[in-house]
C-alpha atoms as a PDB file:
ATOM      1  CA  UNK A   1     121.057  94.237 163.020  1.00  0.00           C
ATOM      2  CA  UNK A   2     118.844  91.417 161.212  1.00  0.00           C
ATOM      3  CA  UNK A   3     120.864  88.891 162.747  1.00  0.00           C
ATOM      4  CA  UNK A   4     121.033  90.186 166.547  1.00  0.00           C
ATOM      5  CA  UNK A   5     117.638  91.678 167.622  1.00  0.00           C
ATOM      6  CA  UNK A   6     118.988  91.905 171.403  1.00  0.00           C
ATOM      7  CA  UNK A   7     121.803  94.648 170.224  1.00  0.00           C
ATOM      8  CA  UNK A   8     119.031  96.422 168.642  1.00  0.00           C
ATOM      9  CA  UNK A   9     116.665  96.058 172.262  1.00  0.00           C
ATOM     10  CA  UNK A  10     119.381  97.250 173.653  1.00  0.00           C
ATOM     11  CA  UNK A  11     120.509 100.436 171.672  1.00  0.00           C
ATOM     12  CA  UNK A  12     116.840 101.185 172.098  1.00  0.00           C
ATOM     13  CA  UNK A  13     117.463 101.129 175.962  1.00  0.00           C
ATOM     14  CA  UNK A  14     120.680 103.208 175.547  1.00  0.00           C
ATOM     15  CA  UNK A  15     118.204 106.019 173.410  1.00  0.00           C
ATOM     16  CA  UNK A  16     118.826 105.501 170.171  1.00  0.00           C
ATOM     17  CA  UNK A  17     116.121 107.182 168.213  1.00  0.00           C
ATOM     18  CA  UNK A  18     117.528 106.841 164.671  1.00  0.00           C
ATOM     19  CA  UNK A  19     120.097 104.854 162.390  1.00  0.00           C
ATOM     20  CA  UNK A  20     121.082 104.859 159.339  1.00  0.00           C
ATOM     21  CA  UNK A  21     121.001 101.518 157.107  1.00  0.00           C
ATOM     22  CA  UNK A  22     123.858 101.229 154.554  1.00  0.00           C
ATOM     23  CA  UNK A  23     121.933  98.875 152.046  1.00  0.00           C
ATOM     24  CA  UNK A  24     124.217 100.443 149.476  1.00  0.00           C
ATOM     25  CA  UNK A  25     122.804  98.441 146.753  1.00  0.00           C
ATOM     26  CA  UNK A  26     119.665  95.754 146.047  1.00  0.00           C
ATOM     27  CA  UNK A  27     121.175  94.621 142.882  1.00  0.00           C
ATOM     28  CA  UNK A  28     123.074  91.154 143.701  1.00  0.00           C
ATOM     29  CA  UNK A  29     125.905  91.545 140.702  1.00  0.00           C
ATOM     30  CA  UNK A  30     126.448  95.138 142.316  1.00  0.00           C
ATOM     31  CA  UNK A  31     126.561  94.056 145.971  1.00  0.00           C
ATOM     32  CA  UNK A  32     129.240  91.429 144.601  1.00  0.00           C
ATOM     33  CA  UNK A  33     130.914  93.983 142.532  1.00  0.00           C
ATOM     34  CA  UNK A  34     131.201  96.254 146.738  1.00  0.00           C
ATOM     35  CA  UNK A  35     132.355  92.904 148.138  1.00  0.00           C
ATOM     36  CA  UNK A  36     129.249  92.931 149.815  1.00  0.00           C
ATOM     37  CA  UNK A  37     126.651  89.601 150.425  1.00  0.00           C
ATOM     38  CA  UNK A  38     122.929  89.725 149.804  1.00  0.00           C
ATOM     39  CA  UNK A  39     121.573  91.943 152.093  1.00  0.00           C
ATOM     40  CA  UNK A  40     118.540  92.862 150.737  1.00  0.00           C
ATOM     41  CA  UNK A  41     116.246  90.491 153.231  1.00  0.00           C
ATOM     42  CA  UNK A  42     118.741  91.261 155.732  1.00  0.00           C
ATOM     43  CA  UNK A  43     118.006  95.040 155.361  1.00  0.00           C
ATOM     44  CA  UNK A  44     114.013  94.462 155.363  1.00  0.00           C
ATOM     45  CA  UNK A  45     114.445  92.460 158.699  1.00  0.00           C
ATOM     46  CA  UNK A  46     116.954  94.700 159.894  1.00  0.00           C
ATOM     47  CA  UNK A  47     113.584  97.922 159.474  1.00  0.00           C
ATOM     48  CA  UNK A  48     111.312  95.530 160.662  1.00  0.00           C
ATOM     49  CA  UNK A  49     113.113  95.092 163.980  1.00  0.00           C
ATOM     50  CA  UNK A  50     114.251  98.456 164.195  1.00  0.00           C
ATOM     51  CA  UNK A  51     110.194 100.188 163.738  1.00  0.00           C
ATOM     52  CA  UNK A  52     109.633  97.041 167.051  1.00  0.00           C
ATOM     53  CA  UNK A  53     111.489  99.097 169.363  1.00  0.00           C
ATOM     54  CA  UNK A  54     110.762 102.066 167.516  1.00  0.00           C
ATOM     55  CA  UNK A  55     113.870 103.544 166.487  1.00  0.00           C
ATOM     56  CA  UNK A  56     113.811 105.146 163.233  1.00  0.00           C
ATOM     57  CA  UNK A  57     115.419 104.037 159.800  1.00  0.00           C
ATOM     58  CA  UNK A  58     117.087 106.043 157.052  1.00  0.00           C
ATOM     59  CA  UNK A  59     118.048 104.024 154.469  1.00  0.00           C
ATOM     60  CA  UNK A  60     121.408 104.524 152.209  1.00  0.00           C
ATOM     61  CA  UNK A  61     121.866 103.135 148.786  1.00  0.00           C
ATOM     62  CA  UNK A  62     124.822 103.707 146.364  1.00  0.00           C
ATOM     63  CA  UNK A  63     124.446 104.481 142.305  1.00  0.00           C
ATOM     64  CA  UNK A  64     126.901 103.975 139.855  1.00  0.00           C
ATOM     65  CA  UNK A  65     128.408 100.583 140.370  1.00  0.00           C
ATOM     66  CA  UNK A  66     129.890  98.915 137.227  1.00  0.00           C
ATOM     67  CA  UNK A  67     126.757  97.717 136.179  1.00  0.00           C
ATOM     68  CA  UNK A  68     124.593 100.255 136.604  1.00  0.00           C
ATOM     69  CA  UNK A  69     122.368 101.049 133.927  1.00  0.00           C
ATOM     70  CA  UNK A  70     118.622 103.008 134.292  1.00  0.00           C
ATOM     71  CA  UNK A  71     116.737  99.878 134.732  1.00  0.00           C
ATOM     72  CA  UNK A  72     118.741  98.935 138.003  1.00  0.00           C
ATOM     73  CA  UNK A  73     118.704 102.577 138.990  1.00  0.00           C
ATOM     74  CA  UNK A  74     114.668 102.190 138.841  1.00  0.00           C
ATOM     75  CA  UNK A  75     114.408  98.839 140.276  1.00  0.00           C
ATOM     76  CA  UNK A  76     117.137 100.296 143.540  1.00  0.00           C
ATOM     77  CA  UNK A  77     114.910 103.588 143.960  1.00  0.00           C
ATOM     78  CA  UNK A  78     112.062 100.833 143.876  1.00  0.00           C
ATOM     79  CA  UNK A  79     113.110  98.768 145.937  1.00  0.00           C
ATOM     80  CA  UNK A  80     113.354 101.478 148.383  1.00  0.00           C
ATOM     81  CA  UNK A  81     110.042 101.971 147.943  1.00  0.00           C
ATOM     82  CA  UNK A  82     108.798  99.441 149.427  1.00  0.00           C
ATOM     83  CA  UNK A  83     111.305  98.988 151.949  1.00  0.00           C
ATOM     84  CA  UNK A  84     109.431 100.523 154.774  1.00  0.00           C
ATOM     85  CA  UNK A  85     112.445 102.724 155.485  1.00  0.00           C
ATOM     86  CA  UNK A  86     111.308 106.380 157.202  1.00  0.00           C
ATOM     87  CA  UNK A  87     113.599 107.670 154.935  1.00  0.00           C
ATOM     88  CA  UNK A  88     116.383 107.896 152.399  1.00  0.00           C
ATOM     89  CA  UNK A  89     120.224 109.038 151.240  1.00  0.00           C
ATOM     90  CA  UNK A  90     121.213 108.031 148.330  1.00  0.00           C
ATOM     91  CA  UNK A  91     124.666 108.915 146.889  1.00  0.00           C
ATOM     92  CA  UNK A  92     126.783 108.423 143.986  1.00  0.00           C
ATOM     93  CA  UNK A  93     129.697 106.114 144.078  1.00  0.00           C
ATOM     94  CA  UNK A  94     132.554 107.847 144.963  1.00  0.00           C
ATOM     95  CA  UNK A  95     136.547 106.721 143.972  1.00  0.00           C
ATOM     96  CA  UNK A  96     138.008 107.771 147.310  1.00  0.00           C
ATOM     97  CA  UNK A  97     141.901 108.172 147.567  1.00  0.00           C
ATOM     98  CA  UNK A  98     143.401 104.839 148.754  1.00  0.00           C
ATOM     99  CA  UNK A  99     140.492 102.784 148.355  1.00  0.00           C
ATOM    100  CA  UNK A 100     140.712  99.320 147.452  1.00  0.00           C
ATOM    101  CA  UNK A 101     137.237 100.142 145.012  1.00  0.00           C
ATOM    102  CA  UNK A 102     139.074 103.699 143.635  1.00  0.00           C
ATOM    103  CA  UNK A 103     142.005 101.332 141.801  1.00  0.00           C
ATOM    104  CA  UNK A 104     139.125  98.769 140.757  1.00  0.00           C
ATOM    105  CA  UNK A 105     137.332 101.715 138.819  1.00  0.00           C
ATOM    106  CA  UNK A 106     140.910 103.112 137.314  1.00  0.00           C
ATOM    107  CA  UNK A 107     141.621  99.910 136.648  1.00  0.00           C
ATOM    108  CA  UNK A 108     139.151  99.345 134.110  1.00  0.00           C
ATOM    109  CA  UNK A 109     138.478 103.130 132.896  1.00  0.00           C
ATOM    110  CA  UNK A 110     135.577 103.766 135.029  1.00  0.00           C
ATOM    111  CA  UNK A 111     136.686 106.666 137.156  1.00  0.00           C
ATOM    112  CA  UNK A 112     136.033 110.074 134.910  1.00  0.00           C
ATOM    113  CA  UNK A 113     137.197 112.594 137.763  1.00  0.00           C
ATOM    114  CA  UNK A 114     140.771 111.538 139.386  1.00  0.00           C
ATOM    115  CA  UNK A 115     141.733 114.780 141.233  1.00  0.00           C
ATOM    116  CA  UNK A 116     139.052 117.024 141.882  1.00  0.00           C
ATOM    117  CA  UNK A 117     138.232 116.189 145.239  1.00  0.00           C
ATOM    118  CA  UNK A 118     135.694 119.070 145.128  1.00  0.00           C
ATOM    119  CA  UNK A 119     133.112 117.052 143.707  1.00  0.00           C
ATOM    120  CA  UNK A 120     133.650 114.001 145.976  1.00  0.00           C
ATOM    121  CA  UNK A 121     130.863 114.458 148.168  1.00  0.00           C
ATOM    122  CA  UNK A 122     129.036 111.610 147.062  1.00  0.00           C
ATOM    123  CA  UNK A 123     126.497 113.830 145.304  1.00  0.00           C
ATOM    124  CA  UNK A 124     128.520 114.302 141.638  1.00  0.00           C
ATOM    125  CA  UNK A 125     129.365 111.433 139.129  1.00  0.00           C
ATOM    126  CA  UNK A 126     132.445 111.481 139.933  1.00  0.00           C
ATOM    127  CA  UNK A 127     132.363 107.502 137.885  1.00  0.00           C
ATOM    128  CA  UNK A 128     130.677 106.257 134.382  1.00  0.00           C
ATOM    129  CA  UNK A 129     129.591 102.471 134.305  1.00  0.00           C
ATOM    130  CA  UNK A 130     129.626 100.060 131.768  1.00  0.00           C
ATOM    131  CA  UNK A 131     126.289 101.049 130.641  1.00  0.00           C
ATOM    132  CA  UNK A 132     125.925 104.911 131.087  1.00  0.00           C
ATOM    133  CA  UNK A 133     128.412 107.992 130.975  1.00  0.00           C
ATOM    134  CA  UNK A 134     128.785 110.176 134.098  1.00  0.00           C
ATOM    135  CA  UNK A 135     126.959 112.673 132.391  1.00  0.00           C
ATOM    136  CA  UNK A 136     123.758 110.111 132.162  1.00  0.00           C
ATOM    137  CA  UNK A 137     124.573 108.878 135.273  1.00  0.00           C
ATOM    138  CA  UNK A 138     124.166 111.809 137.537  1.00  0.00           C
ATOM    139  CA  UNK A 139     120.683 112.540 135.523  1.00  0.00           C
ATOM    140  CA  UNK A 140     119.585 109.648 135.928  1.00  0.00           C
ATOM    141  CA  UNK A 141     120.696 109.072 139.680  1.00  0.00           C
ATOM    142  CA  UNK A 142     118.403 112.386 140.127  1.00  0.00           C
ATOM    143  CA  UNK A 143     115.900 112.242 137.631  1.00  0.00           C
ATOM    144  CA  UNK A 144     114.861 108.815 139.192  1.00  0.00           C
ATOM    145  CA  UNK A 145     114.734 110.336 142.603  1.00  0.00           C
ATOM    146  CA  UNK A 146     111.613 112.530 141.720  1.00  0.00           C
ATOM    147  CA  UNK A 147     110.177 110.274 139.689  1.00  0.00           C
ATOM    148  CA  UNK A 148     110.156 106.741 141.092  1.00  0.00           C
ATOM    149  CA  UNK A 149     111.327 107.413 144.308  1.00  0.00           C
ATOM    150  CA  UNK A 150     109.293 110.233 144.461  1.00  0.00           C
ATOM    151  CA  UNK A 151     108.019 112.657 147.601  1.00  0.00           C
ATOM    152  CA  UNK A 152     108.384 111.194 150.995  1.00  0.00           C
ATOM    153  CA  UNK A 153     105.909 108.843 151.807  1.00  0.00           C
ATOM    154  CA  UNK A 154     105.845 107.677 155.444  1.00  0.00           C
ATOM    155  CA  UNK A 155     105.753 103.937 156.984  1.00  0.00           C
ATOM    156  CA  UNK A 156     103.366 102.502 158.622  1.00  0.00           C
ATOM    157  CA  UNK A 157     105.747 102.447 161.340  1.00  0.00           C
ATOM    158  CA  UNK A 158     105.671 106.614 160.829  1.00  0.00           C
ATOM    159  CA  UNK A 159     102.631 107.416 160.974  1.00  0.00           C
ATOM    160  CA  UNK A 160     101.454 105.141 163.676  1.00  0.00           C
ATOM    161  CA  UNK A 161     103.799 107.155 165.780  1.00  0.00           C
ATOM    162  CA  UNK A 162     102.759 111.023 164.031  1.00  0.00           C
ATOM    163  CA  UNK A 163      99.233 110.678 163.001  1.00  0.00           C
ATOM    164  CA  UNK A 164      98.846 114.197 163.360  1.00  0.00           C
ATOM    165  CA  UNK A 165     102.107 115.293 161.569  1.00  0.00           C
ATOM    166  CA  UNK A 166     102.546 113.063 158.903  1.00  0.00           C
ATOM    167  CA  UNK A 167      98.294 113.320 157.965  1.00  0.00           C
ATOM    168  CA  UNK A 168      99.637 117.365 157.666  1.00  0.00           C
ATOM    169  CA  UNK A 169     102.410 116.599 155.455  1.00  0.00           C
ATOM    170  CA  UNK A 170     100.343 113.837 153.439  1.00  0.00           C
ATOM    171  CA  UNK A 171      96.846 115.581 153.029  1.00  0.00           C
ATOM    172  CA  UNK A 172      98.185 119.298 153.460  1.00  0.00           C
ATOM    173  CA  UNK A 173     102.044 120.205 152.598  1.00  0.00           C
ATOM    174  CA  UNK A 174     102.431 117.926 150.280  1.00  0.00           C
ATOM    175  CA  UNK A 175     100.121 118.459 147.703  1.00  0.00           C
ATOM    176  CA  UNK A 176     100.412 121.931 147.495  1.00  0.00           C
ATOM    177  CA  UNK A 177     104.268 121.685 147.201  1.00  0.00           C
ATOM    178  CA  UNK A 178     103.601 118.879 144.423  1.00  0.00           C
ATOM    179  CA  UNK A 179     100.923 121.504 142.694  1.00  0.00           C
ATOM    180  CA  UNK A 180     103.603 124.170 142.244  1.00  0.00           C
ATOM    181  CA  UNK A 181     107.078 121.968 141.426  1.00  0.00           C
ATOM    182  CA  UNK A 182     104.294 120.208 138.778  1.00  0.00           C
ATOM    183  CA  UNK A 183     103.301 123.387 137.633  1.00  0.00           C
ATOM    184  CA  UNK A 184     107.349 124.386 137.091  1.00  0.00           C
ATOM    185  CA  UNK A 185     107.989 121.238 135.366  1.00  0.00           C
ATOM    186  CA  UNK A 186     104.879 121.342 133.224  1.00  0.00           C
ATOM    187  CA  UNK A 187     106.133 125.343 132.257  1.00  0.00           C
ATOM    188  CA  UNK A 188     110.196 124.855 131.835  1.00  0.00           C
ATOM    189  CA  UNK A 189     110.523 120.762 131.876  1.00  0.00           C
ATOM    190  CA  UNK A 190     112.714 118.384 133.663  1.00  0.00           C
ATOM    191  CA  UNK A 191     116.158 119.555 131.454  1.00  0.00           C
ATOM    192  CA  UNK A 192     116.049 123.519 132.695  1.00  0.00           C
ATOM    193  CA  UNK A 193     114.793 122.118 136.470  1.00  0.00           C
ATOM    194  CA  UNK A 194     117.689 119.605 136.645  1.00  0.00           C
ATOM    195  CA  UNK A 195     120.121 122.576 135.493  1.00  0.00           C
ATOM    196  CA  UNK A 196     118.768 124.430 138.515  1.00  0.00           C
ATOM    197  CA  UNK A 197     120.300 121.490 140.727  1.00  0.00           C
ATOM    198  CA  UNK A 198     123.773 121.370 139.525  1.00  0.00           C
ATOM    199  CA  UNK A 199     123.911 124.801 139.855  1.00  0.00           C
ATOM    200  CA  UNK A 200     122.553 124.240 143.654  1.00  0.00           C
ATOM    201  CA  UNK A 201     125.089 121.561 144.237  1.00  0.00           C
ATOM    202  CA  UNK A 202     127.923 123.705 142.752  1.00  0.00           C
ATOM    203  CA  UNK A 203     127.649 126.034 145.589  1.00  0.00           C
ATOM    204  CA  UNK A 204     127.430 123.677 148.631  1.00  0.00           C
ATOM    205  CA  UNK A 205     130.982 123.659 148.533  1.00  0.00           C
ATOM    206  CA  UNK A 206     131.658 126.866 147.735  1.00  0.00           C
ATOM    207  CA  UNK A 207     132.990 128.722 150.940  1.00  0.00           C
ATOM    208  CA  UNK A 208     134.224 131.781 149.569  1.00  0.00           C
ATOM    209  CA  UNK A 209     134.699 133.095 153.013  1.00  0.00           C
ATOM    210  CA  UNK A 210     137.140 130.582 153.737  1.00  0.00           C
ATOM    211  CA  UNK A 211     139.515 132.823 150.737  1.00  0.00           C
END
């Protein structure tokens, strides 16, 4: 999409409103470690063109790459920051079955959860890295989220197109959400609020309905 702004003009034409940007990671030893080029200019050029014909960007990155450790999960939630992205979905890395990555990670002891495919949903540490067990991993991969990614904050781009909305959400909604989860976290503390989530993710796959 950085590379080909006339495909972009052109989606734009056919009514795209929307897309989401697989950055996957803006660490360059990670990106080599997915096979993947440096694409973190690639992915600012890639918004940049996208907000010209207005089209909307949700950006993706991926946690728990070999070399993961806090720092580069602060410096990727940072990075999509200041992006300019309208939004974001991050995920943990994932060992799919038959995946050229999956017999990477088994191949050098990184994949902590083989078989239960339960928890494959890109939202479990399903991995450890070299720096951090799964267990510090998937705190960190959320604790991160609130803290340096933080709540939504929308581009330029955004607001330029929602004045009215977005000034709602940024001098309104958000606040008093942010008064009351502070107020939580100031009374029980990040440990009892981050139990509250894996409890929350352990039932989005729980269709008991199904038998």
């Amino acid at each position: 999409m950085a590379q080909n702004e006339g495909m972009v003009s052109k989606m734009a034409q056919a009514g795209f409103k929307s897309v989401f940007l697989g950055i996957e990671n803006a660490s360059k030893k990670n990106l080599e470690s997915a096979g993947k080029g440096n694409i973190v200019n690639a992915s600012r050029k890639a918004v940049e063109i996208c907000h010209k014909y207005d089209i909307m960007v949700i950006g993706g990155l991926i946690f728990g790459f070999p070399e993961d450790d806090e720092s580069s999960i602060i410096e990727n939630y940072q990075f999509l920051n200041a992006l300019g992205a309208d939004g974001a979905y991050c995920q943990i890395l994932t060992p799919y079955p038959k995946t050229e990555m999956r017999q990477n990670l088994i191949d050098e002891d990184l994949v902590t959860n083989r078989f239960n495919y339960k928890k494959y949903s890109g939202l479990w540490a399903n991995v450890k890295t070299r720096h951090l067990d799964s267990d510090q991993l998937q705190y960190l991969f959320w604790y991160h989220r609130q803290v340096t990614l933080g709540w939504w904050n929308p581009s330029k781009w955004a607001r330029s197109k929602g004045r009215i909305w977005t000034g709602l959400w940024l001098f309104a909604i958000k606040p008093i959400l942010k008064f009351f989860i502070d107020r939580s976290i100031a009374r029980e503390g990040w440990e009892k609020r981050y139990q509250k989530e894996l409890k929350r993710l352990s039932r989005m796959n729980d269709f008991r309905d199904l038998g």
